[in-house]
C-alpha atoms as a PDB file:
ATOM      1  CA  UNK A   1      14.827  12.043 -13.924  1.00  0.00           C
ATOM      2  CA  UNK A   2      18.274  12.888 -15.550  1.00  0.00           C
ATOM      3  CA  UNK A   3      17.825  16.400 -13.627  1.00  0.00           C
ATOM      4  CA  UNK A   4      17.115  14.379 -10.716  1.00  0.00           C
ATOM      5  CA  UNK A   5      20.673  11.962 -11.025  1.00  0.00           C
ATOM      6  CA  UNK A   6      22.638  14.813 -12.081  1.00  0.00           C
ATOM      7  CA  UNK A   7      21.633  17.093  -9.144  1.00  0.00           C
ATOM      8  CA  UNK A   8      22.557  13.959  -6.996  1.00  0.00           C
ATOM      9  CA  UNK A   9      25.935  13.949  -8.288  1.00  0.00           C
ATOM     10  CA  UNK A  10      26.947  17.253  -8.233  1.00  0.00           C
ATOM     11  CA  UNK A  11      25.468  17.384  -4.320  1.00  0.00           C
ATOM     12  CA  UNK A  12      27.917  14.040  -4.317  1.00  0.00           C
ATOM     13  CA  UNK A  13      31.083  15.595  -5.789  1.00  0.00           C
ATOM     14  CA  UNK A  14      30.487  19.047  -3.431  1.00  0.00           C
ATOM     15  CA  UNK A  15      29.573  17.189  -0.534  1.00  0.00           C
ATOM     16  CA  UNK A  16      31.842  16.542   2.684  1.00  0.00           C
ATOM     17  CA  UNK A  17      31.010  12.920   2.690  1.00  0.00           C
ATOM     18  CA  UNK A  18      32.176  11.581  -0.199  1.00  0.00           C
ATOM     19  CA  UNK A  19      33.697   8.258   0.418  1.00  0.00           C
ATOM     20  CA  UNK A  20      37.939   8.741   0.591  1.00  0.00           C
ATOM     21  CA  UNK A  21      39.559   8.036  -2.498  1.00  0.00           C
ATOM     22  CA  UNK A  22      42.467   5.737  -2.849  1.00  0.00           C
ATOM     23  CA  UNK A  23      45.379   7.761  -4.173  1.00  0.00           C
ATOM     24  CA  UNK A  24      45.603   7.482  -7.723  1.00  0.00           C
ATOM     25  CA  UNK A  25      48.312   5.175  -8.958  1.00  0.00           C
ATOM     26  CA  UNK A  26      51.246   7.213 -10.198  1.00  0.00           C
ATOM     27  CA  UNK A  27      52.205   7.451 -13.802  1.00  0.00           C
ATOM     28  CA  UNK A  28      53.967   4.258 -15.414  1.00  0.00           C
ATOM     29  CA  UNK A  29      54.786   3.744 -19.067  1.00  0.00           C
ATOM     30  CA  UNK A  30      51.724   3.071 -20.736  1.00  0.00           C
ATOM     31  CA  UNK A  31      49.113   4.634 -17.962  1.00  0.00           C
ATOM     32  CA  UNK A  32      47.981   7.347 -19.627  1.00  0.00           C
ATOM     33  CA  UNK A  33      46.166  10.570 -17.937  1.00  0.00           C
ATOM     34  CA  UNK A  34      43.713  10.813 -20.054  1.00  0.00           C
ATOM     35  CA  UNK A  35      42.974   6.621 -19.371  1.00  0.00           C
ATOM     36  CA  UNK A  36      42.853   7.818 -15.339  1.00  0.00           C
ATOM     37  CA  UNK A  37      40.550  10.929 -16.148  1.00  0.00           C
ATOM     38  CA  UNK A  38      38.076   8.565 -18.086  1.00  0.00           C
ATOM     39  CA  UNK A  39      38.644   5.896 -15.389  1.00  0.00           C
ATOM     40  CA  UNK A  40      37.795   9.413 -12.727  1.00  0.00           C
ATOM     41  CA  UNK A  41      34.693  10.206 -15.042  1.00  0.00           C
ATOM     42  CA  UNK A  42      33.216   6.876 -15.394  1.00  0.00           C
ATOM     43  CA  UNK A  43      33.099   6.233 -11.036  1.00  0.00           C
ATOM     44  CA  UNK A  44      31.749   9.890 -10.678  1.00  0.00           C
ATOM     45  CA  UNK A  45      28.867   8.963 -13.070  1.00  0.00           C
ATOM     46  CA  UNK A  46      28.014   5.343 -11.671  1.00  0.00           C
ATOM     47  CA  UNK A  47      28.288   6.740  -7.871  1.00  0.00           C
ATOM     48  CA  UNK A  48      25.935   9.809  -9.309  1.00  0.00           C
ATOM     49  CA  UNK A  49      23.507   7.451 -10.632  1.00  0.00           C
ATOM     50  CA  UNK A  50      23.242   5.193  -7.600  1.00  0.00           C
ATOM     51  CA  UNK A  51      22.746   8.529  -5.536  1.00  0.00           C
ATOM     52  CA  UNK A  52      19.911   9.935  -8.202  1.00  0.00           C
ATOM     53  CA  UNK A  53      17.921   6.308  -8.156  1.00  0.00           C
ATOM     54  CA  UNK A  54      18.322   6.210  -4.060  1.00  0.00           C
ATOM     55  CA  UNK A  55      17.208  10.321  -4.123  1.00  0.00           C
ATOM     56  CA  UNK A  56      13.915   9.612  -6.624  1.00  0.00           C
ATOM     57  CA  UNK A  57      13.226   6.549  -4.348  1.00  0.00           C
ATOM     58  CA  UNK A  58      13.060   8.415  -1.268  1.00  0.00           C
ATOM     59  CA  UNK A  59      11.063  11.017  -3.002  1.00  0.00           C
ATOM     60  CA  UNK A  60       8.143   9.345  -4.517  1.00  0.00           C
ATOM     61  CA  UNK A  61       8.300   6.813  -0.923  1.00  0.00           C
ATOM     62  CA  UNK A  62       7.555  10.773   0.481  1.00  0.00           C
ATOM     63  CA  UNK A  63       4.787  11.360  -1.852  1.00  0.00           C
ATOM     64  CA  UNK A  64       2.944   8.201  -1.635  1.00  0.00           C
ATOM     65  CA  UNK A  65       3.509   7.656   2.141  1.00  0.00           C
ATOM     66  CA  UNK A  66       2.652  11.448   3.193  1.00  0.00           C
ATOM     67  CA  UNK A  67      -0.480  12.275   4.964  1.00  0.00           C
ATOM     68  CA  UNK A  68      -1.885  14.441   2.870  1.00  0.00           C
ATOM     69  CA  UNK A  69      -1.652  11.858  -0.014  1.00  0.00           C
ATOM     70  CA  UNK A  70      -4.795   9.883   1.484  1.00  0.00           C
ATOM     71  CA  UNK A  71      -7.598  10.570  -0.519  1.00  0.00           C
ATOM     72  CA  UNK A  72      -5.876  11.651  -3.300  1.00  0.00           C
ATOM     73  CA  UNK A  73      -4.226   8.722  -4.142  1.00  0.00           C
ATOM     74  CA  UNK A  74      -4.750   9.239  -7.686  1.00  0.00           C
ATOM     75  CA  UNK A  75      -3.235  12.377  -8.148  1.00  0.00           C
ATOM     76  CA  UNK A  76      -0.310  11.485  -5.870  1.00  0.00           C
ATOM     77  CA  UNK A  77       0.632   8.801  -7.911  1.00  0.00           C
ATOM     78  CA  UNK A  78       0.945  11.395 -11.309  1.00  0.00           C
ATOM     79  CA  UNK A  79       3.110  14.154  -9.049  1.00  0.00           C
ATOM     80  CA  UNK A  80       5.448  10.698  -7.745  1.00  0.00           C
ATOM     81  CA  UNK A  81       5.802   9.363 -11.478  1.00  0.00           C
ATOM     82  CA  UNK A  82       5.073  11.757 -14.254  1.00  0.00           C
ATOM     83  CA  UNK A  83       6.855  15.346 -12.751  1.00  0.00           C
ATOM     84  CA  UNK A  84      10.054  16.017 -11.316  1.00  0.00           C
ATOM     85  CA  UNK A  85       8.506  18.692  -8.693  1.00  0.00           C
ATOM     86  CA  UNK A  86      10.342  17.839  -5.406  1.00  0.00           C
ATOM     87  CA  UNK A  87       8.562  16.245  -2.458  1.00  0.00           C
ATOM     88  CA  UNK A  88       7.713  19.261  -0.505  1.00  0.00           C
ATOM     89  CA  UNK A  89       6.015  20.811  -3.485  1.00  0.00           C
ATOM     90  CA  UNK A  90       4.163  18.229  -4.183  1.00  0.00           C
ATOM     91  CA  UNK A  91       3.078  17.277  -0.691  1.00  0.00           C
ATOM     92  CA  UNK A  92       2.082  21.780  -0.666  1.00  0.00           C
ATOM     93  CA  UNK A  93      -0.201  20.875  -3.923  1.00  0.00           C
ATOM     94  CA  UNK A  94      -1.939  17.534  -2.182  1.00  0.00           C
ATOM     95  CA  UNK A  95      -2.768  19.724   0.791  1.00  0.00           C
ATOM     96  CA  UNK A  96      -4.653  22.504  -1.404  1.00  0.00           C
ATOM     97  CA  UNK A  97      -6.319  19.795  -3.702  1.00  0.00           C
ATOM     98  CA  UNK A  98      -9.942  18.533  -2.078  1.00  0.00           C
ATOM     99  CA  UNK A  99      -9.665  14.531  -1.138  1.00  0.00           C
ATOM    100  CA  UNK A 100     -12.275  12.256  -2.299  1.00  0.00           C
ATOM    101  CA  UNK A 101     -14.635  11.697   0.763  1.00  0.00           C
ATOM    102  CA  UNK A 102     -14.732   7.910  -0.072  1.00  0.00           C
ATOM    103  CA  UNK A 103     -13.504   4.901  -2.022  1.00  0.00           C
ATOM    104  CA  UNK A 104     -15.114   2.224  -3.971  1.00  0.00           C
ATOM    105  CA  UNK A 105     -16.215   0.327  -0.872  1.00  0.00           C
ATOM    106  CA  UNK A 106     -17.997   3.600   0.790  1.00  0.00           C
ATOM    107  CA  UNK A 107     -19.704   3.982  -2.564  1.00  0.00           C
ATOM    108  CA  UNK A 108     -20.743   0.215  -2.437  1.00  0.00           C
ATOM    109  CA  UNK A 109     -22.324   0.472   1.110  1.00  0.00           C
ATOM    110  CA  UNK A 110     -24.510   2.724   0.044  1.00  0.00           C
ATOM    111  CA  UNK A 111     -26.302   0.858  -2.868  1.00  0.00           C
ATOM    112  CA  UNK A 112     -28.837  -1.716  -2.171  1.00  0.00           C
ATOM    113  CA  UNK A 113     -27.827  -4.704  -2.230  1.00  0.00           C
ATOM    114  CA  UNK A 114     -29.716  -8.522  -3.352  1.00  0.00           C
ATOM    115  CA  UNK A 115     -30.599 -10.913  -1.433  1.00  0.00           C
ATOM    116  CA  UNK A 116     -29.285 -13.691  -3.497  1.00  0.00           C
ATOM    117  CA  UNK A 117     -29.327 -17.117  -1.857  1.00  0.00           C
ATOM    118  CA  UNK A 118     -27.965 -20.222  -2.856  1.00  0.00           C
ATOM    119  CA  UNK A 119     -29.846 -20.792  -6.165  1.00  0.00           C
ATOM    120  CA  UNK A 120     -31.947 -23.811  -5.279  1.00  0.00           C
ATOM    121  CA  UNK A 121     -34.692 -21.658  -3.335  1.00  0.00           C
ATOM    122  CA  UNK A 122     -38.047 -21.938  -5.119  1.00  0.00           C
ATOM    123  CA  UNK A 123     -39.550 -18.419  -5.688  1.00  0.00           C
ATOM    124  CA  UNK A 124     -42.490 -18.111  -3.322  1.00  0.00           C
ATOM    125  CA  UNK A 125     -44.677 -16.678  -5.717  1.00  0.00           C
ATOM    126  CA  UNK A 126     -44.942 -18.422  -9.038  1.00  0.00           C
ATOM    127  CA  UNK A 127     -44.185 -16.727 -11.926  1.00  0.00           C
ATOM    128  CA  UNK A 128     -47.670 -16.064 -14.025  1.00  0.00           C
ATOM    129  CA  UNK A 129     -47.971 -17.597 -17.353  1.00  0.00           C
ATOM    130  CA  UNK A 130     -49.499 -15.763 -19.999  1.00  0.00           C
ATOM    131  CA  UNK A 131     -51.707 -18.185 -22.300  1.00  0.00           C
ATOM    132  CA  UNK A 132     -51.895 -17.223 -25.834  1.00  0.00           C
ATOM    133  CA  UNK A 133     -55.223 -17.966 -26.307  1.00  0.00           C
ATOM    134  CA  UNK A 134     -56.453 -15.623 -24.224  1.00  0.00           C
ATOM    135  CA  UNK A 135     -54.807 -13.078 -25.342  1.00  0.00           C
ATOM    136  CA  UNK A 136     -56.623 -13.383 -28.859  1.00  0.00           C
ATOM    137  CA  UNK A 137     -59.637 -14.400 -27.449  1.00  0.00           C
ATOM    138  CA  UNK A 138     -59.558 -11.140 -25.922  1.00  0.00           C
ATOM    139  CA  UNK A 139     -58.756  -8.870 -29.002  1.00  0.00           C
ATOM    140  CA  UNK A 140     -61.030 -10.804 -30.651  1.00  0.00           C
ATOM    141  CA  UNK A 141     -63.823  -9.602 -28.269  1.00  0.00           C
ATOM    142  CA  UNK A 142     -62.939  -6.428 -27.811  1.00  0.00           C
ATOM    143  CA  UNK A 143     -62.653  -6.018 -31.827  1.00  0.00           C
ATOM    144  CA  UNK A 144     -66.047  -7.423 -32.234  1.00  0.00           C
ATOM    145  CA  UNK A 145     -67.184  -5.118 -30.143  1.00  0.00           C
ATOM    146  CA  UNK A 146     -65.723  -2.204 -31.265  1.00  0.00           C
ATOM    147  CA  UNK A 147     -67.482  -3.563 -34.538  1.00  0.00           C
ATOM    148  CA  UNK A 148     -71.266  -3.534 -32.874  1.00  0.00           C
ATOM    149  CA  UNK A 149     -70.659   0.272 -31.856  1.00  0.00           C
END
């Protein structure tokens, strides 16, 4: 980012359109050069950052908003935030990088879905009960015949 800011104010300070300076105020008692230099210094750096911030705007608004970042949302969003490669470099990479074929919703269409209703339908086939009884009156039998064999 600090790349990014500087190289936006050096393209400011060699640039034709730099806004027109008012003619510095000549030297009185007291008004020191070196207070005019600093003065100088500290405009250059404030117009250099507003440049830099408007420059790294308009390049991750080119990243996200290109065509070839559909898709590949995901990895546009790293190149935009977490590098300082410039637009076009990024937007070369996005092109060569496979995009997903679909998103969450795609992948949801293709599952099967339930039928849920309300939640005061009555299930059309009761549930069965299993009776305890019967299931020991059935080990019982089969143990007393296993017995007789």
């Amino acid at each position: 980012m600090r790349d990014v800011i500087l190289a936006a104010a050096c393209a400011a300070a060699e640039s034709d359109t730099v806004p027109a300076r008012e003619p510095a105020e000549p030297l009185e008692k007291g008004n020191d050069v070196a207070v005019q230099l600093s003065e100088a210094r500290s405009a250059g750096v404030t117009e250099g950052v507003r440049r830099g911030g408007l420059a790294e705007r308009d390049r991750i608004k080119t990243i996200l908003t290109g065509e070839t970042a559909k898709g590949r949302e995901s990895l546009a969003q790293y190149f935009a935030f977490e590098t300082d490669f410039p637009a076009e470099v990024v937007l070369e990479a996005l092109a060569k990088s496979p995009a997903t074929k679909g998103g969450l919703d795609e992948a949801m269409a293709r599952e099967a879905q339930p039928k849920l209703g309300a939640g005061g339908e009555r299930p059309t086939n009761p549930p069965r009960v299993i009776s305890t009884e019967d299931v020991y009156a059935r080990r019982r039998a089969a143990t007393t015949a296993a017995a007789k064999a």
